[in-house]
PDB file of N, CA and C in Angstrom:
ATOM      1  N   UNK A   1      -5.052  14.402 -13.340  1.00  0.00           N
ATOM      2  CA  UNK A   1      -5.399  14.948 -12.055  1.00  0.00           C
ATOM      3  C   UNK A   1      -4.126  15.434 -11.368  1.00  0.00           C
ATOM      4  N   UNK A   2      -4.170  16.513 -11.167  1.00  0.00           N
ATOM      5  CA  UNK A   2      -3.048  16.802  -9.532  1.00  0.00           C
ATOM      6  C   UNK A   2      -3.561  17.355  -8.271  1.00  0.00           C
ATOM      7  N   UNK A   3      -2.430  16.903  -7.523  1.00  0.00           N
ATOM      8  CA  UNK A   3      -2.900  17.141  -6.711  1.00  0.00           C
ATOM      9  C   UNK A   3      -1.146  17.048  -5.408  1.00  0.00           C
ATOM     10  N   UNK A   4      -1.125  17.512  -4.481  1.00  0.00           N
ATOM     11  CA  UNK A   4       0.013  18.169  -3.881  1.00  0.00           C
ATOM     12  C   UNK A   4       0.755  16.735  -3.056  1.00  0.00           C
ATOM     13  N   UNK A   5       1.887  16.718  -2.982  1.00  0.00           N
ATOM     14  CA  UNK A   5       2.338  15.942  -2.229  1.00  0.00           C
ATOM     15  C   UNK A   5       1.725  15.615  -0.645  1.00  0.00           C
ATOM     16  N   UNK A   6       1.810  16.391  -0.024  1.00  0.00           N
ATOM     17  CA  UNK A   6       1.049  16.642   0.853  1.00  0.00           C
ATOM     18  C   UNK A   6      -0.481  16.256   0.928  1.00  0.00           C
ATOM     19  N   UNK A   7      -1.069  16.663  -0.053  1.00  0.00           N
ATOM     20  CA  UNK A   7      -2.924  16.701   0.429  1.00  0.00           C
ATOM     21  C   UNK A   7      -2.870  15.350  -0.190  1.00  0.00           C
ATOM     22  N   UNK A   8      -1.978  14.470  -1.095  1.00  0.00           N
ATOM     23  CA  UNK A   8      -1.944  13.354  -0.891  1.00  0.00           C
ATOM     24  C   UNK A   8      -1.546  12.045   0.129  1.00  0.00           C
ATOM     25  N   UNK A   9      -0.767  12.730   0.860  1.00  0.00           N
ATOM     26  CA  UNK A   9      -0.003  12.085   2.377  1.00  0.00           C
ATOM     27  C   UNK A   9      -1.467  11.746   2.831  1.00  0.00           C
ATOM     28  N   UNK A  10      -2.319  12.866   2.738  1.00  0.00           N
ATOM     29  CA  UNK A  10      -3.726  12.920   3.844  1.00  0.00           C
ATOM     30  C   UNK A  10      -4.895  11.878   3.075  1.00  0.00           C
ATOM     31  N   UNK A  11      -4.734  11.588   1.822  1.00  0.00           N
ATOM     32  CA  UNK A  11      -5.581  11.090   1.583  1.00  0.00           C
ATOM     33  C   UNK A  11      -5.426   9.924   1.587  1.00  0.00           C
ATOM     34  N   UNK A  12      -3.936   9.440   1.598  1.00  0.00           N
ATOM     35  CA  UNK A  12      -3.787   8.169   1.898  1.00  0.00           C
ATOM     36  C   UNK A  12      -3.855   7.794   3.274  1.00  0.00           C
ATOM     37  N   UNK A  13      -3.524   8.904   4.102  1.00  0.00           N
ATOM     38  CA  UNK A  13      -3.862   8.661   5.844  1.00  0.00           C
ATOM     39  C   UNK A  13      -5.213   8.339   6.147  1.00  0.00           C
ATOM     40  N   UNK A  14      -6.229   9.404   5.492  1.00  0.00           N
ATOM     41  CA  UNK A  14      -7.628   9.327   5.438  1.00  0.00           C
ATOM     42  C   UNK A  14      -7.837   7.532   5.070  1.00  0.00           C
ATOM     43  N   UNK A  15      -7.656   6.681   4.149  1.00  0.00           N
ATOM     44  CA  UNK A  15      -8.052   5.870   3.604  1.00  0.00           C
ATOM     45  C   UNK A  15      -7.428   4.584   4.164  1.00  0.00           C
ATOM     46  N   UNK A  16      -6.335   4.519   4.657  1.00  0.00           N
ATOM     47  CA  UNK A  16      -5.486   3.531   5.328  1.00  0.00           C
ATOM     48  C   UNK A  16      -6.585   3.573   6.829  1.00  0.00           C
ATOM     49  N   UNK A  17      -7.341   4.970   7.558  1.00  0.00           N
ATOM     50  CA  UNK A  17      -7.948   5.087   8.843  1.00  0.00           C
ATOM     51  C   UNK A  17      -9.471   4.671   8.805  1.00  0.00           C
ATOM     52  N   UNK A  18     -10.013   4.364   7.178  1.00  0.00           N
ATOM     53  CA  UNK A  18     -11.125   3.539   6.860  1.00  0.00           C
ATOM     54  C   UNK A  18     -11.056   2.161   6.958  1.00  0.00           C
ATOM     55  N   UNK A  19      -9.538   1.844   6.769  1.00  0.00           N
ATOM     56  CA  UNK A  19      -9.633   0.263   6.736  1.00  0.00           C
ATOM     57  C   UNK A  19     -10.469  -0.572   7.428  1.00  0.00           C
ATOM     58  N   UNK A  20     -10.655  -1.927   7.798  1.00  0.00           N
ATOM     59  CA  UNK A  20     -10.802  -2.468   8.638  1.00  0.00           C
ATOM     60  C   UNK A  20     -10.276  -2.944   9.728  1.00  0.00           C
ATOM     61  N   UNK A  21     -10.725  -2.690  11.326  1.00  0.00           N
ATOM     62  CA  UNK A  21      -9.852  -2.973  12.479  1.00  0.00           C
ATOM     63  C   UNK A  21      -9.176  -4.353  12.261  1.00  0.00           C
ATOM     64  N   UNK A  22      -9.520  -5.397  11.864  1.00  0.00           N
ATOM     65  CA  UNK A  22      -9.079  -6.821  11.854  1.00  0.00           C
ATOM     66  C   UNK A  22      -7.977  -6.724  10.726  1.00  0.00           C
ATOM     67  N   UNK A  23      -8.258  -5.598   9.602  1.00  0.00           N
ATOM     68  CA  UNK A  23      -7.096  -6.101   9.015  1.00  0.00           C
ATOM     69  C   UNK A  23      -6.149  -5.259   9.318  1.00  0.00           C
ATOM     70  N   UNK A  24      -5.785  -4.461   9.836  1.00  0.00           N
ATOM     71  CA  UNK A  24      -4.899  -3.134  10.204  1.00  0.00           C
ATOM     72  C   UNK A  24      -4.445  -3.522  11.740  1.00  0.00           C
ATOM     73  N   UNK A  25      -4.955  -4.425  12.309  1.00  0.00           N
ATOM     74  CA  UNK A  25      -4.457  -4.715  13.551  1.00  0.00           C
ATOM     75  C   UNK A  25      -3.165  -5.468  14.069  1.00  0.00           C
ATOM     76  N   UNK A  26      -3.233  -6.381  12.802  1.00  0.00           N
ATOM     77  CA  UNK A  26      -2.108  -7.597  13.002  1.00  0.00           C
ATOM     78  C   UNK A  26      -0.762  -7.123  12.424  1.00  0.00           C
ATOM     79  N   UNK A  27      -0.938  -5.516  11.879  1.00  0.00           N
ATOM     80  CA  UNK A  27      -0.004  -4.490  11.155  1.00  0.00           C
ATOM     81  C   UNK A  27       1.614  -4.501  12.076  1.00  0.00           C
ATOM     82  N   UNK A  28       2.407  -5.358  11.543  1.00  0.00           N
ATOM     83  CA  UNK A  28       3.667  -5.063  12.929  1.00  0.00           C
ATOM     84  C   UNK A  28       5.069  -4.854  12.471  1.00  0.00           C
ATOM     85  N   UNK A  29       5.665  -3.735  12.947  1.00  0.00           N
ATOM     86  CA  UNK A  29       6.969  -3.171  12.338  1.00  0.00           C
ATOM     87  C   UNK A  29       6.665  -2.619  11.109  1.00  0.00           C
ATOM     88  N   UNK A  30       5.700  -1.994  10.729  1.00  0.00           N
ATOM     89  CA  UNK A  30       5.834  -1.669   9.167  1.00  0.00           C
ATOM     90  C   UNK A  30       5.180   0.080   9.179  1.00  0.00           C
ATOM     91  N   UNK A  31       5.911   0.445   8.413  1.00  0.00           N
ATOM     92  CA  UNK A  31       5.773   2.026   7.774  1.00  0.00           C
ATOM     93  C   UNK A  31       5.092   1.964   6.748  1.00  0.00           C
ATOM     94  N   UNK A  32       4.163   3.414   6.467  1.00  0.00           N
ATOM     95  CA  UNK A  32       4.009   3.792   5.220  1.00  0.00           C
ATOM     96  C   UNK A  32       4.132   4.747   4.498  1.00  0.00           C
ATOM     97  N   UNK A  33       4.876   4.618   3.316  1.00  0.00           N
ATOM     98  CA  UNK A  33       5.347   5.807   2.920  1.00  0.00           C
ATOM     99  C   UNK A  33       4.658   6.230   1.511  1.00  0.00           C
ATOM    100  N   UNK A  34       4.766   7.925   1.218  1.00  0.00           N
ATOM    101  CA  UNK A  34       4.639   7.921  -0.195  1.00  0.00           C
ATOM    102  C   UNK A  34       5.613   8.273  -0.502  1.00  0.00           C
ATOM    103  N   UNK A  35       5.675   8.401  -2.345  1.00  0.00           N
ATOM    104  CA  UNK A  35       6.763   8.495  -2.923  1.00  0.00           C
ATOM    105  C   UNK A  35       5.952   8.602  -4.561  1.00  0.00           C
ATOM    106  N   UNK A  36       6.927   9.400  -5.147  1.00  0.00           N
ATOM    107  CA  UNK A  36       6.147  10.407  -6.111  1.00  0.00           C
ATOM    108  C   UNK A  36       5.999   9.117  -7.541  1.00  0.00           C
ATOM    109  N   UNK A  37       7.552   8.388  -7.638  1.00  0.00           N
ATOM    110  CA  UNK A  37       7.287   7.117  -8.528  1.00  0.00           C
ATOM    111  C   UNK A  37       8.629   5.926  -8.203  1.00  0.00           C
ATOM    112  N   UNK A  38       8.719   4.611  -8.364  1.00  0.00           N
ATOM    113  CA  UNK A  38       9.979   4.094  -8.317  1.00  0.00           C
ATOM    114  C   UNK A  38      11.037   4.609  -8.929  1.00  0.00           C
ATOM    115  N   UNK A  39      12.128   4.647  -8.389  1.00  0.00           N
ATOM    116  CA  UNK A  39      13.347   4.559  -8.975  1.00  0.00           C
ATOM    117  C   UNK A  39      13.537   3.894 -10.362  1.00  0.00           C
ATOM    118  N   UNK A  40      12.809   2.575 -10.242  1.00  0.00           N
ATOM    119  CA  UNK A  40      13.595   2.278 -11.340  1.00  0.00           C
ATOM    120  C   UNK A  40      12.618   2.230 -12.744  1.00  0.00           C
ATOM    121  N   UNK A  41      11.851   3.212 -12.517  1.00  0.00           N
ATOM    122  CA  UNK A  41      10.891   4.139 -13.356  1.00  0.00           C
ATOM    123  C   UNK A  41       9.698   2.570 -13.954  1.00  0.00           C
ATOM    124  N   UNK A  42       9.348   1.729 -13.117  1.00  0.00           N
ATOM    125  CA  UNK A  42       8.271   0.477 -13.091  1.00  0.00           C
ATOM    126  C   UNK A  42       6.720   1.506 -13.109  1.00  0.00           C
ATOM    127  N   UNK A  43       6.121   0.598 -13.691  1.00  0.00           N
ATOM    128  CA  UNK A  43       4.780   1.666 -13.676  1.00  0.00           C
ATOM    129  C   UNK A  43       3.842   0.982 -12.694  1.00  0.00           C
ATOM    130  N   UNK A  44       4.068   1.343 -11.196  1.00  0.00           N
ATOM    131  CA  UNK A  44       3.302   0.806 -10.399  1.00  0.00           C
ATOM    132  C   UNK A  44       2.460   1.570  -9.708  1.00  0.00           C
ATOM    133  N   UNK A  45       1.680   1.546  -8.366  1.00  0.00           N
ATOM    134  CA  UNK A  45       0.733   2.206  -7.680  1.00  0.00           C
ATOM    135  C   UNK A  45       1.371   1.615  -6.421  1.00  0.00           C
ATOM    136  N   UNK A  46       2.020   0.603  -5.473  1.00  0.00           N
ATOM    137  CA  UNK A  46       2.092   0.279  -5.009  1.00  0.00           C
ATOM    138  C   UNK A  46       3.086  -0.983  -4.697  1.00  0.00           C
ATOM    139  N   UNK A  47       3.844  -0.689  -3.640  1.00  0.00           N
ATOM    140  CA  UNK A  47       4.694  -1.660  -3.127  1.00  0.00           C
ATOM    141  C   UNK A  47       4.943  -2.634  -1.743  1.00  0.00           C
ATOM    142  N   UNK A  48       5.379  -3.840  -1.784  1.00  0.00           N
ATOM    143  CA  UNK A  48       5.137  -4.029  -0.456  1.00  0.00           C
ATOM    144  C   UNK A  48       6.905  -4.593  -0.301  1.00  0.00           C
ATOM    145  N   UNK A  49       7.569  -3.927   0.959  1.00  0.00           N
ATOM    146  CA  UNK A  49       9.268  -4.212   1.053  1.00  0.00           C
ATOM    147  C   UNK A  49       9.242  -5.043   2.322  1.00  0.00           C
ATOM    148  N   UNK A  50       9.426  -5.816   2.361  1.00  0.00           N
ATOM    149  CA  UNK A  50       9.923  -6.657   3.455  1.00  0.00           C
ATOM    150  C   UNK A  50       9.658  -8.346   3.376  1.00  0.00           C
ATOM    151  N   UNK A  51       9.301  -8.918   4.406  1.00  0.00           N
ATOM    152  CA  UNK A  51       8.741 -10.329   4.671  1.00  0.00           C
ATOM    153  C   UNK A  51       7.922 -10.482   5.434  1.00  0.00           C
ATOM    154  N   UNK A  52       6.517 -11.279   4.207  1.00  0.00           N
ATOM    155  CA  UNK A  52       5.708 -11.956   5.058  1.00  0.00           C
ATOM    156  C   UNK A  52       5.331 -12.481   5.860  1.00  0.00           C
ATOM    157  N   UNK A  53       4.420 -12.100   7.085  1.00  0.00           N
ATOM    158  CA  UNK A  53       4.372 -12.981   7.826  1.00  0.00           C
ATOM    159  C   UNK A  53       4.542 -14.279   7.950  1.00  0.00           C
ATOM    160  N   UNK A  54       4.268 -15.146   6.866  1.00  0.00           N
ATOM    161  CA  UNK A  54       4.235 -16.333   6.276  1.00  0.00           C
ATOM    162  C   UNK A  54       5.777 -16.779   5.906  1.00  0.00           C
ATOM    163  N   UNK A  55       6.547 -15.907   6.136  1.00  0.00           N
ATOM    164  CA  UNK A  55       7.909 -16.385   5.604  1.00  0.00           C
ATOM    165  C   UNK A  55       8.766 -15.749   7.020  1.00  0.00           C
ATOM    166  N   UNK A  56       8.260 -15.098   7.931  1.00  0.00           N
ATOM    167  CA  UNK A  56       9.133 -15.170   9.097  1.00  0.00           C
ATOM    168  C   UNK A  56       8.866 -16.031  10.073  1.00  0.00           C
ATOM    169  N   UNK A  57      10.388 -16.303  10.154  1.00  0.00           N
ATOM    170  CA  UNK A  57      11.252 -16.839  11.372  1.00  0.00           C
ATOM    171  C   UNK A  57      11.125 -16.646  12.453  1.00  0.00           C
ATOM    172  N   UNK A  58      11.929 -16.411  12.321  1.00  0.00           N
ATOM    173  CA  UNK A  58      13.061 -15.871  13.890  1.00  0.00           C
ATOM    174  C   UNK A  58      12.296 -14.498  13.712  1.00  0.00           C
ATOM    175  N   UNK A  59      11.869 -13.748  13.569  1.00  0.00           N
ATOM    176  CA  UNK A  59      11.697 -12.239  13.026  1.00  0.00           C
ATOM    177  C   UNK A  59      11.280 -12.003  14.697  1.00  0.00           C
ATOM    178  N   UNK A  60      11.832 -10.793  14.728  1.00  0.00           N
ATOM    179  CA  UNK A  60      11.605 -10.057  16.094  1.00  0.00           C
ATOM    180  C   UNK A  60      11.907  -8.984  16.258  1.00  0.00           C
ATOM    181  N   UNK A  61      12.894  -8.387  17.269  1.00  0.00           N
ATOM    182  CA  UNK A  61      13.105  -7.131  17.749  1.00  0.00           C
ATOM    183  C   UNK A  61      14.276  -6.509  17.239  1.00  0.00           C
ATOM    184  N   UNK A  62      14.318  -5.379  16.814  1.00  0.00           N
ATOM    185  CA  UNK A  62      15.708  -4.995  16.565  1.00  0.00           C
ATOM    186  C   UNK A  62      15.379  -5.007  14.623  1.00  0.00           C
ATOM    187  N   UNK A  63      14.871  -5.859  14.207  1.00  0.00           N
ATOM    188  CA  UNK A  63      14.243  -5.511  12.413  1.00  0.00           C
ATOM    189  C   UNK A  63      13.700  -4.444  12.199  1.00  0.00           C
ATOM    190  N   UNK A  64      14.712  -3.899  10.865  1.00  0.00           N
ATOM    191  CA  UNK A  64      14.552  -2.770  10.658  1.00  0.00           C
ATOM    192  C   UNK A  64      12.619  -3.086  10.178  1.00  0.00           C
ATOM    193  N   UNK A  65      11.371  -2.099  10.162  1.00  0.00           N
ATOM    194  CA  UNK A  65      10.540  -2.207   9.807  1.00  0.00           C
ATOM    195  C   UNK A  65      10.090  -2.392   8.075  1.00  0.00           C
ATOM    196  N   UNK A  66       9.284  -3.120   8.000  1.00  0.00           N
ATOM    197  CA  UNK A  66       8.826  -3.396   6.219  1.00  0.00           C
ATOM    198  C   UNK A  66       8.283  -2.268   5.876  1.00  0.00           C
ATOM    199  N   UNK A  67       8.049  -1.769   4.729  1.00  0.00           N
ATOM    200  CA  UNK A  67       7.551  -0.734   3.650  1.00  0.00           C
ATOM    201  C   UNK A  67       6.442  -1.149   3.158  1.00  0.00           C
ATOM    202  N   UNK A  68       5.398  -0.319   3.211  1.00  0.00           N
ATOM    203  CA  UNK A  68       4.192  -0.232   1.896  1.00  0.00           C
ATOM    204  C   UNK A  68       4.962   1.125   1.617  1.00  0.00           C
ATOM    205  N   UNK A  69       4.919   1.201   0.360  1.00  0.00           N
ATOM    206  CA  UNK A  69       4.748   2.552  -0.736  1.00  0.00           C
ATOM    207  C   UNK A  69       3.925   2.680  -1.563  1.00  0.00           C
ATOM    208  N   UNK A  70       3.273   3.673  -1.349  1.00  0.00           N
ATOM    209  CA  UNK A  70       2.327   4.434  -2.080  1.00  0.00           C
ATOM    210  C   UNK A  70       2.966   5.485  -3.442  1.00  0.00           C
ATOM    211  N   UNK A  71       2.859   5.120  -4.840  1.00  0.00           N
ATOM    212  CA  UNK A  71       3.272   6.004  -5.673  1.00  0.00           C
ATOM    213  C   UNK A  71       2.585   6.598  -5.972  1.00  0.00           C
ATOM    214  N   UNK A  72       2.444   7.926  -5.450  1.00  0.00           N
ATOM    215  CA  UNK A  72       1.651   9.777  -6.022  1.00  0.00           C
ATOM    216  C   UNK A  72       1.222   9.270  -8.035  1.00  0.00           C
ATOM    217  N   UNK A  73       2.105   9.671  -8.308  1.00  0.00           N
ATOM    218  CA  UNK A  73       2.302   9.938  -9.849  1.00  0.00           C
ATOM    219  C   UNK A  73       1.458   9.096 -10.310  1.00  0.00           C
ATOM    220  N   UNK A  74       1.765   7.384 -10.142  1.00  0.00           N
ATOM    221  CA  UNK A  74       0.512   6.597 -11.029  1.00  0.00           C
ATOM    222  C   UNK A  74      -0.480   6.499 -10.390  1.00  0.00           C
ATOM    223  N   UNK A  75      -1.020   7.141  -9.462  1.00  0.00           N
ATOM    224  CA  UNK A  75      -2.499   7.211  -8.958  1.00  0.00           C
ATOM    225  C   UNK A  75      -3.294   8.528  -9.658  1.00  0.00           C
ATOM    226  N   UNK A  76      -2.438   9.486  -9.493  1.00  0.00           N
ATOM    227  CA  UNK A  76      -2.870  10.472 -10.513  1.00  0.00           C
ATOM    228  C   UNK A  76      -2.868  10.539 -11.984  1.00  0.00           C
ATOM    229  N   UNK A  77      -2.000   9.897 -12.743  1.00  0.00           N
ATOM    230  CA  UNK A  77      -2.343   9.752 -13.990  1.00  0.00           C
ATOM    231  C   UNK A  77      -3.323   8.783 -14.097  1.00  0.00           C
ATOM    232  N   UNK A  78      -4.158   7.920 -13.464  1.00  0.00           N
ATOM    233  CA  UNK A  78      -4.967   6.907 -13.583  1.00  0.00           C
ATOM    234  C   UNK A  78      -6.555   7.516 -13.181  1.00  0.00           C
ATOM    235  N   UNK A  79      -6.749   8.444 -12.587  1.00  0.00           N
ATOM    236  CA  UNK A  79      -7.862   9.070 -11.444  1.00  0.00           C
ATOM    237  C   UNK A  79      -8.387  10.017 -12.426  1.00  0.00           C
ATOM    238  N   UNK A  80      -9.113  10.507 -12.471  1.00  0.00           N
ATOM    239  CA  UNK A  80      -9.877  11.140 -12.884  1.00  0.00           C
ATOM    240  C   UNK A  80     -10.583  12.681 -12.179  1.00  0.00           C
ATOM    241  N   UNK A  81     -10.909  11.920 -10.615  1.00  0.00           N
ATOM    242  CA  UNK A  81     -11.326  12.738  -9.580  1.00  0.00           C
ATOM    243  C   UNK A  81     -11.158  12.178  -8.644  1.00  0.00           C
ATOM    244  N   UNK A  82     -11.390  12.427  -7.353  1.00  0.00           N
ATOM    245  CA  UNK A  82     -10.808  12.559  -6.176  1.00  0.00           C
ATOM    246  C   UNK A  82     -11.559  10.744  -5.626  1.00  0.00           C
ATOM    247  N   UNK A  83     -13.090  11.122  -6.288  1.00  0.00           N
ATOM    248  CA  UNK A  83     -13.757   9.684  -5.776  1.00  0.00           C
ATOM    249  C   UNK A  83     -13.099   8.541  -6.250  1.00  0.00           C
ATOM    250  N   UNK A  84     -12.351   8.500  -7.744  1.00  0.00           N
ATOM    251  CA  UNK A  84     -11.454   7.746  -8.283  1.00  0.00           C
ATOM    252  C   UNK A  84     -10.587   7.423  -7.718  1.00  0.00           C
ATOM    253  N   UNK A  85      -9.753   8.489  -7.193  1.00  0.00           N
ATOM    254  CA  UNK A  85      -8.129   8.811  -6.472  1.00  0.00           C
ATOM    255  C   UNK A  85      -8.258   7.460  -5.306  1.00  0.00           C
ATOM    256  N   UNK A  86      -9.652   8.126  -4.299  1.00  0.00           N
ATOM    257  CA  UNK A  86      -9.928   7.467  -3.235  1.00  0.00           C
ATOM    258  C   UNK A  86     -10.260   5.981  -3.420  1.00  0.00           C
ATOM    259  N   UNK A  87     -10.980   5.654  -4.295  1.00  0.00           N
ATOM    260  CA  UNK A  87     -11.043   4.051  -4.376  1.00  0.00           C
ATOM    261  C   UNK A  87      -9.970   3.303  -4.921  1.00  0.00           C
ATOM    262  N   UNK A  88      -8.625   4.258  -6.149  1.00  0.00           N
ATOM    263  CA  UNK A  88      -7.636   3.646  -6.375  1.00  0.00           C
ATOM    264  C   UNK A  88      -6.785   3.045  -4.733  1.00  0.00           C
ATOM    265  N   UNK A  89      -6.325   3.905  -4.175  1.00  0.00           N
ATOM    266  CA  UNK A  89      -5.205   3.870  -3.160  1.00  0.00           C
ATOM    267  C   UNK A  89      -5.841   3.325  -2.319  1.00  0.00           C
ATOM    268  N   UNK A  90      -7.443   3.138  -1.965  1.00  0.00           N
ATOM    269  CA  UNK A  90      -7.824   1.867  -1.179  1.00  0.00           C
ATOM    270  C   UNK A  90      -7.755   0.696  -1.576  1.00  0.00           C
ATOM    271  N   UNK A  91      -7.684   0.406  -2.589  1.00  0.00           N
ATOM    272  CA  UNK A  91      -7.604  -1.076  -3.432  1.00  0.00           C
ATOM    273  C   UNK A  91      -6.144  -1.247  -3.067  1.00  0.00           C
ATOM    274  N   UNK A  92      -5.240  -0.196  -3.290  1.00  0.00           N
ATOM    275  CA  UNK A  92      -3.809  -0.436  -3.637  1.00  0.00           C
ATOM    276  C   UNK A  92      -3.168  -0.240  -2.170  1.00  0.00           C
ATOM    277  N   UNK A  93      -4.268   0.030  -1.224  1.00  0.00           N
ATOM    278  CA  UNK A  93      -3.569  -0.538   0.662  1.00  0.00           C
ATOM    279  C   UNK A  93      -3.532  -1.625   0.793  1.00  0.00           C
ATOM    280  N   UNK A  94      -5.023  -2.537   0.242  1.00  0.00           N
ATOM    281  CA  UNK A  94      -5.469  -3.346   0.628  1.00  0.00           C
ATOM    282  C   UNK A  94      -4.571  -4.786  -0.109  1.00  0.00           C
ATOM    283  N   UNK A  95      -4.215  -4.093  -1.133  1.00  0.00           N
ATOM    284  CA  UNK A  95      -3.398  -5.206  -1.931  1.00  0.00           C
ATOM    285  C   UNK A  95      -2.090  -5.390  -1.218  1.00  0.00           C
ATOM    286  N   UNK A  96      -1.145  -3.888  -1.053  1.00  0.00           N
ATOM    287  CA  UNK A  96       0.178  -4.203  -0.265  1.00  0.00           C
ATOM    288  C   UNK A  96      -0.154  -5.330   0.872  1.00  0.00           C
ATOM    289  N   UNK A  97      -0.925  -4.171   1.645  1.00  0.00           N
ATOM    290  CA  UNK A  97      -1.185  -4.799   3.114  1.00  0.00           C
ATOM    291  C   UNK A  97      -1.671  -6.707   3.146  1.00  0.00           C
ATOM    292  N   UNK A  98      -2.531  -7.084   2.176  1.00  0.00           N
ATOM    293  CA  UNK A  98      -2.476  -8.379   2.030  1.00  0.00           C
ATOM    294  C   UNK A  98      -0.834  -9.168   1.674  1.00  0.00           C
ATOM    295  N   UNK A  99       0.004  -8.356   0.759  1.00  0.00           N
ATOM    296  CA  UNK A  99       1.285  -8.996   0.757  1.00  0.00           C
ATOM    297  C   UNK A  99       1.676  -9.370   2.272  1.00  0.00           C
ATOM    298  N   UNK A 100       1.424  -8.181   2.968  1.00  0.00           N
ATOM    299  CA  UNK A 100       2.203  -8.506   4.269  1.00  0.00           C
ATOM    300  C   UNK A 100       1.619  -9.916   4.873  1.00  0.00           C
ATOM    301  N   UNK A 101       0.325 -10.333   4.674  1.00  0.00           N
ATOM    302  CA  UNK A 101       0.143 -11.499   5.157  1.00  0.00           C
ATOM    303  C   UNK A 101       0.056 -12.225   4.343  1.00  0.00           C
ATOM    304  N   UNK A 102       0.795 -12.479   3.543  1.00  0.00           N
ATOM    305  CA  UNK A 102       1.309 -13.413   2.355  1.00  0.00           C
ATOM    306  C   UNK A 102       0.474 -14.119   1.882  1.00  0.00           C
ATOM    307  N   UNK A 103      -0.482 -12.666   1.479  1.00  0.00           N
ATOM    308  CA  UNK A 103      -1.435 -13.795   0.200  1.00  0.00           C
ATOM    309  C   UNK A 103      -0.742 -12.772  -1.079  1.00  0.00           C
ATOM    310  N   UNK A 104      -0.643 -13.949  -2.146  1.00  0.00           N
ATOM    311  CA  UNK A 104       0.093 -13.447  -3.603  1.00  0.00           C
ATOM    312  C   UNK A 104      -0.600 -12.692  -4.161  1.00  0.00           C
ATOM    313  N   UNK A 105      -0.452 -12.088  -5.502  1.00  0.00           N
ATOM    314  CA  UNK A 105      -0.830 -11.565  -6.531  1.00  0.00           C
ATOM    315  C   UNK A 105      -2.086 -12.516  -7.361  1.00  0.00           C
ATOM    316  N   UNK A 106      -1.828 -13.733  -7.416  1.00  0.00           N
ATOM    317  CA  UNK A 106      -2.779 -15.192  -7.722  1.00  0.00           C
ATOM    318  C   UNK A 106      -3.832 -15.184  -6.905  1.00  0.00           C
ATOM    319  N   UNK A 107      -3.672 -14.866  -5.804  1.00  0.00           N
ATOM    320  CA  UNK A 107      -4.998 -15.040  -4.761  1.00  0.00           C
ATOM    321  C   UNK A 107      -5.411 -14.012  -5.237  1.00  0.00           C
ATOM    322  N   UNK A 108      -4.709 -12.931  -5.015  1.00  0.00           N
ATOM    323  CA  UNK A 108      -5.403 -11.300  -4.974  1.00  0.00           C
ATOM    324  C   UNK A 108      -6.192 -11.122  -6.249  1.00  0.00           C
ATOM    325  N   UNK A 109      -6.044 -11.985  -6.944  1.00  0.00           N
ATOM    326  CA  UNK A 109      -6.338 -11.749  -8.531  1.00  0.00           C
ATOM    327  C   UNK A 109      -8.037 -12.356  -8.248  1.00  0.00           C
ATOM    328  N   UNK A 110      -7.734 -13.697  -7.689  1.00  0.00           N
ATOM    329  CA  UNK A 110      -9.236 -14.483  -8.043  1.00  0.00           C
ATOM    330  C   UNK A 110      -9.997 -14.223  -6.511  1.00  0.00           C
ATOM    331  N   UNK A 111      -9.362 -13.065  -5.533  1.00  0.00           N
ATOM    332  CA  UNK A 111     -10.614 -11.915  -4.662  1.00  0.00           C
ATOM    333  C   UNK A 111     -10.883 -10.976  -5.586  1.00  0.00           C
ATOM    334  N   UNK A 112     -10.277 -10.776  -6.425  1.00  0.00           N
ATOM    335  CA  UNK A 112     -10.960  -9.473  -7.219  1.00  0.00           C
ATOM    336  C   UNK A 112     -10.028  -8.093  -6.884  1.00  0.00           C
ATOM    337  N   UNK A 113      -8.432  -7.983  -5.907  1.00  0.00           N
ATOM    338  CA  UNK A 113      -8.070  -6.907  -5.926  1.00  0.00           C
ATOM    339  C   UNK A 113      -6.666  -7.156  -6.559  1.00  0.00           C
ATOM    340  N   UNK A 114      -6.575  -7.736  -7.519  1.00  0.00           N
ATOM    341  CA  UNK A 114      -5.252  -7.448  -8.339  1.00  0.00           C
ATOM    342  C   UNK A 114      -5.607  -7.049  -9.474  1.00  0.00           C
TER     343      UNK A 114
END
């Protein structure tokens, strides 16, 4: 599948603006970005950069903001069509965005989104 840097920005905007209010609410200091694949050429869909709620401190004002990344490239080699595209990168919000409230990869596994 391809599809443009851009009309992907939107579809991940589109799909991050489906979420749910309760879980997108407690969202604090954090960006989201895309990005075409990692650097260090990992075959992922998704990243989460910073610290868990569950593991901050002191955390407050003046922190630089945490990262979700969205990788273009392995959503499209995985998709098929657009309805594909769209249920990949919702699974793969929902997974970052759970990092941020520090549930693992282990949990995420036995909800059914890892």
């Amino acid at each position: 599948m391809e599809m443009s840097i851009e009309s992907f920005e939107e579809l991940v905007t589109d799909e991050l603006d489906k979420l749910p209010d309760d879980m997108v609410d407690g969202l604090e200091n954090i960006i989201f970005v895309v990005e075409d694949r990692p650097e260090n050429g990992e075959d992922l869909f998704g990243l989460y950069e910073g610290f868990a709620l569950t593991e901050r401190g002191q955390y407050g004002m003046g922190e630089l903001p945490d990262r979700i990344i969205i990788y273009r490239h392995a959503h499209l080699a995985a998709c098929a069509d657009e309805g594909e595209l769209r249920d990949e990168v919702h699974t793969t919000l929902v997974h970052e965005i759970a990092h941020f409230y520090g549930i693992d990869d282990e949990q995420l596994h036995e909800l059914g989104w890892a």
